[in-house]
PDB file of N, CA and C in Angstrom:
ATOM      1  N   UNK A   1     -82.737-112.816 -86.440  1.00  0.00           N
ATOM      2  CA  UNK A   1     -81.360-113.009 -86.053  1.00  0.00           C
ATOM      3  C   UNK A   1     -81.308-113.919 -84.833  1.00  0.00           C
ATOM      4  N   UNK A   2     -80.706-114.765 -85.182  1.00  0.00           N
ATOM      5  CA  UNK A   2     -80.414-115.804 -83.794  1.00  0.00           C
ATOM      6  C   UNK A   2     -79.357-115.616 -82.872  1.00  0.00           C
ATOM      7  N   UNK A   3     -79.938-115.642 -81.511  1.00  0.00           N
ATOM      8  CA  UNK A   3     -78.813-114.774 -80.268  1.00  0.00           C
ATOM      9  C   UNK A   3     -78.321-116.412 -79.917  1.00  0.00           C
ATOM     10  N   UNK A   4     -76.836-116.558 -79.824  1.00  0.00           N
ATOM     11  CA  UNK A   4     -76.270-117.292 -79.409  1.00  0.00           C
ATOM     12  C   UNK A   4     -76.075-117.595 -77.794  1.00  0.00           C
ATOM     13  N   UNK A   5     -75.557-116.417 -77.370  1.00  0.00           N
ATOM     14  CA  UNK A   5     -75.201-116.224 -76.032  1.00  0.00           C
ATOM     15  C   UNK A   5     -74.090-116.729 -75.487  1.00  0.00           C
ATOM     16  N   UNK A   6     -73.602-116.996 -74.503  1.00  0.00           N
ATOM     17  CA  UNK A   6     -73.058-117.191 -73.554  1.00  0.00           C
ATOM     18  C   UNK A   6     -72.779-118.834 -73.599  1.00  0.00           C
ATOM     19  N   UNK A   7     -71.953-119.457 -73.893  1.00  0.00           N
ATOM     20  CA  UNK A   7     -72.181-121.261 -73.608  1.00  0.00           C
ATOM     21  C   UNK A   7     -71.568-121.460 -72.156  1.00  0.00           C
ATOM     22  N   UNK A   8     -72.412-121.212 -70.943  1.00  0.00           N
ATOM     23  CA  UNK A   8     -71.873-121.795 -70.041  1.00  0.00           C
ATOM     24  C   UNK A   8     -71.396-122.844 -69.646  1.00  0.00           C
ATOM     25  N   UNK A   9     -71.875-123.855 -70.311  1.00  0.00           N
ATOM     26  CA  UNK A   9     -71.609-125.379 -70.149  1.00  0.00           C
ATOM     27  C   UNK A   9     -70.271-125.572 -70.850  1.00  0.00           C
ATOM     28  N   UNK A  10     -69.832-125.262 -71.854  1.00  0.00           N
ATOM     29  CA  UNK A  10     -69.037-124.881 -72.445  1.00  0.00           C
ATOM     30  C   UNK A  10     -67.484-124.413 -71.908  1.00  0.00           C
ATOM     31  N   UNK A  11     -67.792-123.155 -70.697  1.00  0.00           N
ATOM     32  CA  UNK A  11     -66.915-122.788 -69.955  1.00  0.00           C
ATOM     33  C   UNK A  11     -66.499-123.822 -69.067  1.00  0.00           C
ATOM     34  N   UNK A  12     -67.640-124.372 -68.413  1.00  0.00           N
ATOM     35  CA  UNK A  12     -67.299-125.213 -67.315  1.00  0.00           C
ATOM     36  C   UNK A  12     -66.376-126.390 -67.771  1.00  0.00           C
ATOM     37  N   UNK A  13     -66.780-126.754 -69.086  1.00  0.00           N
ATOM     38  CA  UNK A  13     -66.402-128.555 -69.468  1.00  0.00           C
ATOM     39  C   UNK A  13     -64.821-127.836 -69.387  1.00  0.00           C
ATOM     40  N   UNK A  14     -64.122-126.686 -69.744  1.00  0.00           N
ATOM     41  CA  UNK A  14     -63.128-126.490 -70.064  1.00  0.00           C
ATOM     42  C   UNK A  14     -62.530-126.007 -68.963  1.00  0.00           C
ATOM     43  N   UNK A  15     -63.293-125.140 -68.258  1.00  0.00           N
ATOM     44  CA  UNK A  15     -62.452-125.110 -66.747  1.00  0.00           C
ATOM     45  C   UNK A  15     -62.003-126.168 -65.762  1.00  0.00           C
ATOM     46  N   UNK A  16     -63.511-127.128 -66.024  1.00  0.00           N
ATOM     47  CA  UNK A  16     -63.449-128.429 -65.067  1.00  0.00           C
ATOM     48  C   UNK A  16     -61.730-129.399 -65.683  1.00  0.00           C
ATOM     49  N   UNK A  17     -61.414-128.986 -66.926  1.00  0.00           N
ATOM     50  CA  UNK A  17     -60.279-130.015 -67.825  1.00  0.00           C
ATOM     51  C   UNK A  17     -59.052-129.352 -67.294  1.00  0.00           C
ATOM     52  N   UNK A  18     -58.831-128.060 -67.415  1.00  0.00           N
ATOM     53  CA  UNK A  18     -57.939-127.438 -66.719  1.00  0.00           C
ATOM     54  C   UNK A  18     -56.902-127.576 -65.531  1.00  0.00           C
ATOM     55  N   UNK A  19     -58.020-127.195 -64.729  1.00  0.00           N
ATOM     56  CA  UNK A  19     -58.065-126.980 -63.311  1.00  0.00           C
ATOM     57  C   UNK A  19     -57.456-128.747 -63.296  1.00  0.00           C
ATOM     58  N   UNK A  20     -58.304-130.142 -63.924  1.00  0.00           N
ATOM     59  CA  UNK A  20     -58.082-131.330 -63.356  1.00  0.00           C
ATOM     60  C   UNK A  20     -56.497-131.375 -63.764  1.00  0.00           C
ATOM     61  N   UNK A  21     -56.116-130.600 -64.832  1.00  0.00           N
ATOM     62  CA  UNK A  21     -54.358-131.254 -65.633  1.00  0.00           C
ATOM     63  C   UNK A  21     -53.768-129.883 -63.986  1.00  0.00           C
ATOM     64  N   UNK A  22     -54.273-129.077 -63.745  1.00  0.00           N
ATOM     65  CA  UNK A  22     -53.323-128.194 -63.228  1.00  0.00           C
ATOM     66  C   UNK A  22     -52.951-128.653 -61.842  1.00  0.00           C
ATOM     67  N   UNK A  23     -54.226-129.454 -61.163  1.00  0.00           N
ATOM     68  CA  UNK A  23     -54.176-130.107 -59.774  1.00  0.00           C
ATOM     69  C   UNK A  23     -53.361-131.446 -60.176  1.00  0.00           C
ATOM     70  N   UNK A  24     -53.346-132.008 -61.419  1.00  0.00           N
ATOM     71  CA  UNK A  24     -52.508-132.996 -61.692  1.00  0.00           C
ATOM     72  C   UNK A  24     -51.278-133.101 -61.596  1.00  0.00           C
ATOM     73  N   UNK A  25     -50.808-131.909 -61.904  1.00  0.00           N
ATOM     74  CA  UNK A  25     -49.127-131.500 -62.189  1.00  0.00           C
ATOM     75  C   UNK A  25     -49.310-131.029 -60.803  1.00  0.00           C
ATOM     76  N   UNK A  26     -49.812-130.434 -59.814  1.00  0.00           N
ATOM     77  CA  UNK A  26     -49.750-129.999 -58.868  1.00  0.00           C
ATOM     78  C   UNK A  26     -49.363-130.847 -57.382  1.00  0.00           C
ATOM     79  N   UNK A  27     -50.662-132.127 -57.815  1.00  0.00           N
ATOM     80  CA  UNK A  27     -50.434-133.368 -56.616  1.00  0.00           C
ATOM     81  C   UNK A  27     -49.131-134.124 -57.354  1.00  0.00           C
ATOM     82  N   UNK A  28     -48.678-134.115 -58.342  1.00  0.00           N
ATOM     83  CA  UNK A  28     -47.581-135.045 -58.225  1.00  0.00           C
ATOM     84  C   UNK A  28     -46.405-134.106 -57.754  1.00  0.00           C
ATOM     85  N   UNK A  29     -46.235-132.755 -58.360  1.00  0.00           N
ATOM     86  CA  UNK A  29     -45.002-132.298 -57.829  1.00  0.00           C
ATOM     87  C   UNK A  29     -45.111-132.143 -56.457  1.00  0.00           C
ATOM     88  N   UNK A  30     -45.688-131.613 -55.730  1.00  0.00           N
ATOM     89  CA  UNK A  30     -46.154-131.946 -53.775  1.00  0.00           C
ATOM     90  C   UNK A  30     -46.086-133.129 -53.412  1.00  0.00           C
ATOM     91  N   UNK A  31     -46.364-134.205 -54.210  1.00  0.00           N
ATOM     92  CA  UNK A  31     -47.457-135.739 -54.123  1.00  0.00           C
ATOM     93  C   UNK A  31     -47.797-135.494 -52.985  1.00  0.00           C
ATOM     94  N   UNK A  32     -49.230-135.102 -53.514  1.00  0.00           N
ATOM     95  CA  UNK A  32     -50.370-134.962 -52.310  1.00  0.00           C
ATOM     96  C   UNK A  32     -51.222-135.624 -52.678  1.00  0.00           C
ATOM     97  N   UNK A  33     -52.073-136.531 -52.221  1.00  0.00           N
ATOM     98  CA  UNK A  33     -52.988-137.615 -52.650  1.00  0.00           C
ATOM     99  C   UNK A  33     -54.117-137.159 -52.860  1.00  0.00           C
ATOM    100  N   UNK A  34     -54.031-136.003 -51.955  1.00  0.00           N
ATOM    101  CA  UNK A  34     -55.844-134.979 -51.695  1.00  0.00           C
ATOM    102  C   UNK A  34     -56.025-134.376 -52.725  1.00  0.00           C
ATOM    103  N   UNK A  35     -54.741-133.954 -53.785  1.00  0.00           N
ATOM    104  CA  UNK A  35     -54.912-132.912 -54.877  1.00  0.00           C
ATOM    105  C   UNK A  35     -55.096-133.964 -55.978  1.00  0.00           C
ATOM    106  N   UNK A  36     -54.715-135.366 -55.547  1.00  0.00           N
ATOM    107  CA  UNK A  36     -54.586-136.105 -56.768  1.00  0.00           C
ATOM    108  C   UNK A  36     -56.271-136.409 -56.934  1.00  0.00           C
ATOM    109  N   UNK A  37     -56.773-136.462 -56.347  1.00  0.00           N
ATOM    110  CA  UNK A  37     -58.013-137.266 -56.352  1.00  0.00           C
ATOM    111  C   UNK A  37     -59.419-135.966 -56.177  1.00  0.00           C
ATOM    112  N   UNK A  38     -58.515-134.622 -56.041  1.00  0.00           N
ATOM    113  CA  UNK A  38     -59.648-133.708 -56.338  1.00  0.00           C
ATOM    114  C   UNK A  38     -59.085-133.422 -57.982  1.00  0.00           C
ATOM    115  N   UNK A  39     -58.588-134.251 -58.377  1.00  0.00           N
ATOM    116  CA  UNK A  39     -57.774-133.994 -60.071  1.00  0.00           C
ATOM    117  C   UNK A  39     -58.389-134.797 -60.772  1.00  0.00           C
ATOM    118  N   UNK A  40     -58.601-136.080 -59.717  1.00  0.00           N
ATOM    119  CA  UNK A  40     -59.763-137.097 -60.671  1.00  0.00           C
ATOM    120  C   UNK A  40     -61.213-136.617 -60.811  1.00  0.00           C
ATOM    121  N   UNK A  41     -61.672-136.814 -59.679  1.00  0.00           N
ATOM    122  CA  UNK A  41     -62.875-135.863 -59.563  1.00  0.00           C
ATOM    123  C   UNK A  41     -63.476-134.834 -60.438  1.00  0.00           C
ATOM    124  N   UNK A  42     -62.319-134.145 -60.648  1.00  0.00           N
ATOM    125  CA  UNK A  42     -62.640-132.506 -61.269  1.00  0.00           C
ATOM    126  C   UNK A  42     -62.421-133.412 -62.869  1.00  0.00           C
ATOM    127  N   UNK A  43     -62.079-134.562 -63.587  1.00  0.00           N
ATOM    128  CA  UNK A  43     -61.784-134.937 -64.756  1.00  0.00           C
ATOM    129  C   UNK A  43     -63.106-135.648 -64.882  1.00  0.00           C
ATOM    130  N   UNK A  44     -63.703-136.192 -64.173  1.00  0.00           N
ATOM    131  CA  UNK A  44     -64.562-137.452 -64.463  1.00  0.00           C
ATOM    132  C   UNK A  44     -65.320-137.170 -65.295  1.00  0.00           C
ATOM    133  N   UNK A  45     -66.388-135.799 -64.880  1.00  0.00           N
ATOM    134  CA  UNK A  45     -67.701-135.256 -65.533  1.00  0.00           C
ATOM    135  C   UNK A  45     -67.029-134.955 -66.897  1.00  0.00           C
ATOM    136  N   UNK A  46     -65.789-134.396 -67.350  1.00  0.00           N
ATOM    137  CA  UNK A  46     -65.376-133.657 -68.756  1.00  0.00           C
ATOM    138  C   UNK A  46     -65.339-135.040 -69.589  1.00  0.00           C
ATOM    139  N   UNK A  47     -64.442-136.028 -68.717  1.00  0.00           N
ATOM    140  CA  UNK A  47     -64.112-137.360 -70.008  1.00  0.00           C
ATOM    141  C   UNK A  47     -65.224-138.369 -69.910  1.00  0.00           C
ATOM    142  N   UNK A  48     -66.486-138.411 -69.416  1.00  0.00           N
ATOM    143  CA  UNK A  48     -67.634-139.088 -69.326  1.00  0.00           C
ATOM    144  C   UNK A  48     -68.348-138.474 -71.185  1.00  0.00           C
ATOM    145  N   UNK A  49     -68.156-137.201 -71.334  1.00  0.00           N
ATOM    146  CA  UNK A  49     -69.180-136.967 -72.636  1.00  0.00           C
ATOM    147  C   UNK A  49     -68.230-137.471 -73.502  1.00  0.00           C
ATOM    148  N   UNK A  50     -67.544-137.727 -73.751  1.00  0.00           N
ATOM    149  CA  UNK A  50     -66.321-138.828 -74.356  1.00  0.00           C
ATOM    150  C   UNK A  50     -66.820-140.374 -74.685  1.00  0.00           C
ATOM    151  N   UNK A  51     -67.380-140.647 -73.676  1.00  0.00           N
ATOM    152  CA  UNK A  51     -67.690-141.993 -73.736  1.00  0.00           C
ATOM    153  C   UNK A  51     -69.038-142.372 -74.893  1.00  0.00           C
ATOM    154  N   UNK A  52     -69.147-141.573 -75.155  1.00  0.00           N
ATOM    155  CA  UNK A  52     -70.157-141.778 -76.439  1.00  0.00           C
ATOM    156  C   UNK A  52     -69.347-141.924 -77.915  1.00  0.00           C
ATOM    157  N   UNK A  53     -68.416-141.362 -78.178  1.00  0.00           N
ATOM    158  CA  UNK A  53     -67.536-141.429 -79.537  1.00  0.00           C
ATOM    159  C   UNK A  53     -68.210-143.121 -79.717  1.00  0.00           C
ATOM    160  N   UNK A  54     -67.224-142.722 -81.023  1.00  0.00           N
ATOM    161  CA  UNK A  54     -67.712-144.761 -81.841  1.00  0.00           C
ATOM    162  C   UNK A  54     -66.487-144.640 -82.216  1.00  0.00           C
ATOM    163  N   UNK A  55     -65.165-144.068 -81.408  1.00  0.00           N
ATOM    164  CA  UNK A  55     -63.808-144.545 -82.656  1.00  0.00           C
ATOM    165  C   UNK A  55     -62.703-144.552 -81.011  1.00  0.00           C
ATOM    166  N   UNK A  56     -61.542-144.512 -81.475  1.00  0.00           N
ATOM    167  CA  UNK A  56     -60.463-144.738 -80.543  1.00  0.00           C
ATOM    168  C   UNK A  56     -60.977-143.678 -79.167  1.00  0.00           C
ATOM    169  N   UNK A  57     -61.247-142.302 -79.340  1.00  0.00           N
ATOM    170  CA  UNK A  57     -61.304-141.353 -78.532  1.00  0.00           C
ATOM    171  C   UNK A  57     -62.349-141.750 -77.480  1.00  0.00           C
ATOM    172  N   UNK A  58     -62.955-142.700 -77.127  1.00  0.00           N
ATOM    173  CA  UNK A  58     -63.654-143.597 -76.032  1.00  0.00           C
ATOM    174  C   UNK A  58     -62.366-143.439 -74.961  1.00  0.00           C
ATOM    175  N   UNK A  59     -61.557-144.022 -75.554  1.00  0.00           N
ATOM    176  CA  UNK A  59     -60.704-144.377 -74.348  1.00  0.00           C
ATOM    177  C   UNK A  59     -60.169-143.251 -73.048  1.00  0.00           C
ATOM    178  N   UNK A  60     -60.903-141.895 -73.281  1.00  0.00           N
ATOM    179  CA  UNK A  60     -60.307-140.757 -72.736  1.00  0.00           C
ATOM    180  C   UNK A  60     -61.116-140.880 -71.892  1.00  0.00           C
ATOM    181  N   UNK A  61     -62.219-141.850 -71.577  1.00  0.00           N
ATOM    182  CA  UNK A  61     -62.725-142.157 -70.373  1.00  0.00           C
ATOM    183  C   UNK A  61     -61.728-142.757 -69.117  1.00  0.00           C
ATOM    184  N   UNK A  62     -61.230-142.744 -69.840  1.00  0.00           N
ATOM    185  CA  UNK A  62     -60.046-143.511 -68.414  1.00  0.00           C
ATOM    186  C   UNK A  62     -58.942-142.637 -67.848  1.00  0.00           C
ATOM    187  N   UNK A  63     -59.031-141.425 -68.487  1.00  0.00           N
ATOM    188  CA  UNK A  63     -57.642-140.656 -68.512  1.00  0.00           C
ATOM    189  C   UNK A  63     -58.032-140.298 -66.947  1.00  0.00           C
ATOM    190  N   UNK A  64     -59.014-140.486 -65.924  1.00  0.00           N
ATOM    191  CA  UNK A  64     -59.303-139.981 -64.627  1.00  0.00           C
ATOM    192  C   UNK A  64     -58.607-141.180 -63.585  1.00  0.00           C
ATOM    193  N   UNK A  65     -58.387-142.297 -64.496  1.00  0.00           N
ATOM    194  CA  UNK A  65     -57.857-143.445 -63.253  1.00  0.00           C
ATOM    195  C   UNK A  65     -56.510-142.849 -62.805  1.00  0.00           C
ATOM    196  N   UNK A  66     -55.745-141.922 -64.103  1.00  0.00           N
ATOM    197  CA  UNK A  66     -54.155-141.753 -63.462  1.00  0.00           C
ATOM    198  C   UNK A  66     -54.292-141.072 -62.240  1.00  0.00           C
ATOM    199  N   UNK A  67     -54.727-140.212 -62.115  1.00  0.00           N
ATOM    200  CA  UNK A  67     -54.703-139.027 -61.020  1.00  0.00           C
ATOM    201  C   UNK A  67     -55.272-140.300 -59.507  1.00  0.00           C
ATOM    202  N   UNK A  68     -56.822-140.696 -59.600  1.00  0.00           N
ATOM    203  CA  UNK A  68     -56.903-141.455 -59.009  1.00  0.00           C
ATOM    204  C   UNK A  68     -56.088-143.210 -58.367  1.00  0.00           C
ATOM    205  N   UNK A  69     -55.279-143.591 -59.732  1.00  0.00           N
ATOM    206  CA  UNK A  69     -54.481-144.736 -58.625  1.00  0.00           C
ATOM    207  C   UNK A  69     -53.267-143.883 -57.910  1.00  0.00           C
ATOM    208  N   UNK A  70     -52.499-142.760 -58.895  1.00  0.00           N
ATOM    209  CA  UNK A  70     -51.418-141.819 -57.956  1.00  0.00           C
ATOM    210  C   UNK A  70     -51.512-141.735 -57.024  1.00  0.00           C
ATOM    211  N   UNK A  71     -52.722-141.473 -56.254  1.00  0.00           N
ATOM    212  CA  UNK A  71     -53.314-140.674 -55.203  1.00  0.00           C
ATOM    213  C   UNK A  71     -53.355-142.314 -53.982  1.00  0.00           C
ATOM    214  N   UNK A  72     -53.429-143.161 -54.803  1.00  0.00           N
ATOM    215  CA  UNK A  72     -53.472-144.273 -53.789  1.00  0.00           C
ATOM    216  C   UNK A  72     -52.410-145.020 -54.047  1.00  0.00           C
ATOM    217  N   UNK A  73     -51.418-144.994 -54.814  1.00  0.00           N
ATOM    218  CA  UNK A  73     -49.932-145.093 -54.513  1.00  0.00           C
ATOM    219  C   UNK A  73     -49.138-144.317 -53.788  1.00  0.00           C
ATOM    220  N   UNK A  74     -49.461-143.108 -53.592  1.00  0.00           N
ATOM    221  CA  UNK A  74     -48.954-142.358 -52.929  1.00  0.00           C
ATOM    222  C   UNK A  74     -49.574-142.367 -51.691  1.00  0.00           C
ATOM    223  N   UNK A  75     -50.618-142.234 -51.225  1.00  0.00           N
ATOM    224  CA  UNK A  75     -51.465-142.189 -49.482  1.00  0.00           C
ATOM    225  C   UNK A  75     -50.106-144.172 -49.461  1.00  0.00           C
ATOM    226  N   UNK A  76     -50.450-145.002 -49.997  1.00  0.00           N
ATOM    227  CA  UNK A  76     -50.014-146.436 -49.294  1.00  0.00           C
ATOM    228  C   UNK A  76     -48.434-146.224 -48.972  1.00  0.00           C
ATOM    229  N   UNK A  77     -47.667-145.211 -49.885  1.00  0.00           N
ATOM    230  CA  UNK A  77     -46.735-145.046 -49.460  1.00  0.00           C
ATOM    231  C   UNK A  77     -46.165-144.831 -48.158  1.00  0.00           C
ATOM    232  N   UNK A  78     -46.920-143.494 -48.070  1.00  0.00           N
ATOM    233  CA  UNK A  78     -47.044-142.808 -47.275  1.00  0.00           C
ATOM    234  C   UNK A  78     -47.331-142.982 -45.687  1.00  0.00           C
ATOM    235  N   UNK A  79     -48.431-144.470 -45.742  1.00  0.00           N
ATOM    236  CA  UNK A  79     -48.939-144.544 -44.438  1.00  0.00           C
ATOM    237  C   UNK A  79     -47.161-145.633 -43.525  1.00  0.00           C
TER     238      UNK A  79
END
């Protein structure tokens, strides 16, 4: 019988996706630049195993620039 276990990596890829849409909706309704760019951050590692596809779904490598230019439209505003 084969023990499966636990997919930790698994948890993480999905917490790390989460957490990045929840700090997303979070730094724009505050617009806080600090939440925007711990939103990119927390996205990068999930939409990087993405970048291997061979069809349209490549492009979800980029879905980390929104959070990141927000975050620097908003700080230039700001200063």
């Amino acid at each position: 019988m084969e023990y499966a276990g636990f997919y930790w990596i698994g948890l993480t890829f999905w917490l790390l996706i989460s957490s990045g849409f929840i700090l997303l909706f979070l730094g724009l309704w505050k617009k806080s630049w600090k939440t925007l760019i711990v939103s990119g951050v927390a996205l990068i590692l999930p939409t990087l195993y993405f970048g291997g596809a061979e069809n349209w779904f490549r492009m979800v490598v980029f879905l980390p620039l929104i959070p990141l230019v927000l975050a620097y439209i908003i700080k230039k505003n700001n200063v």
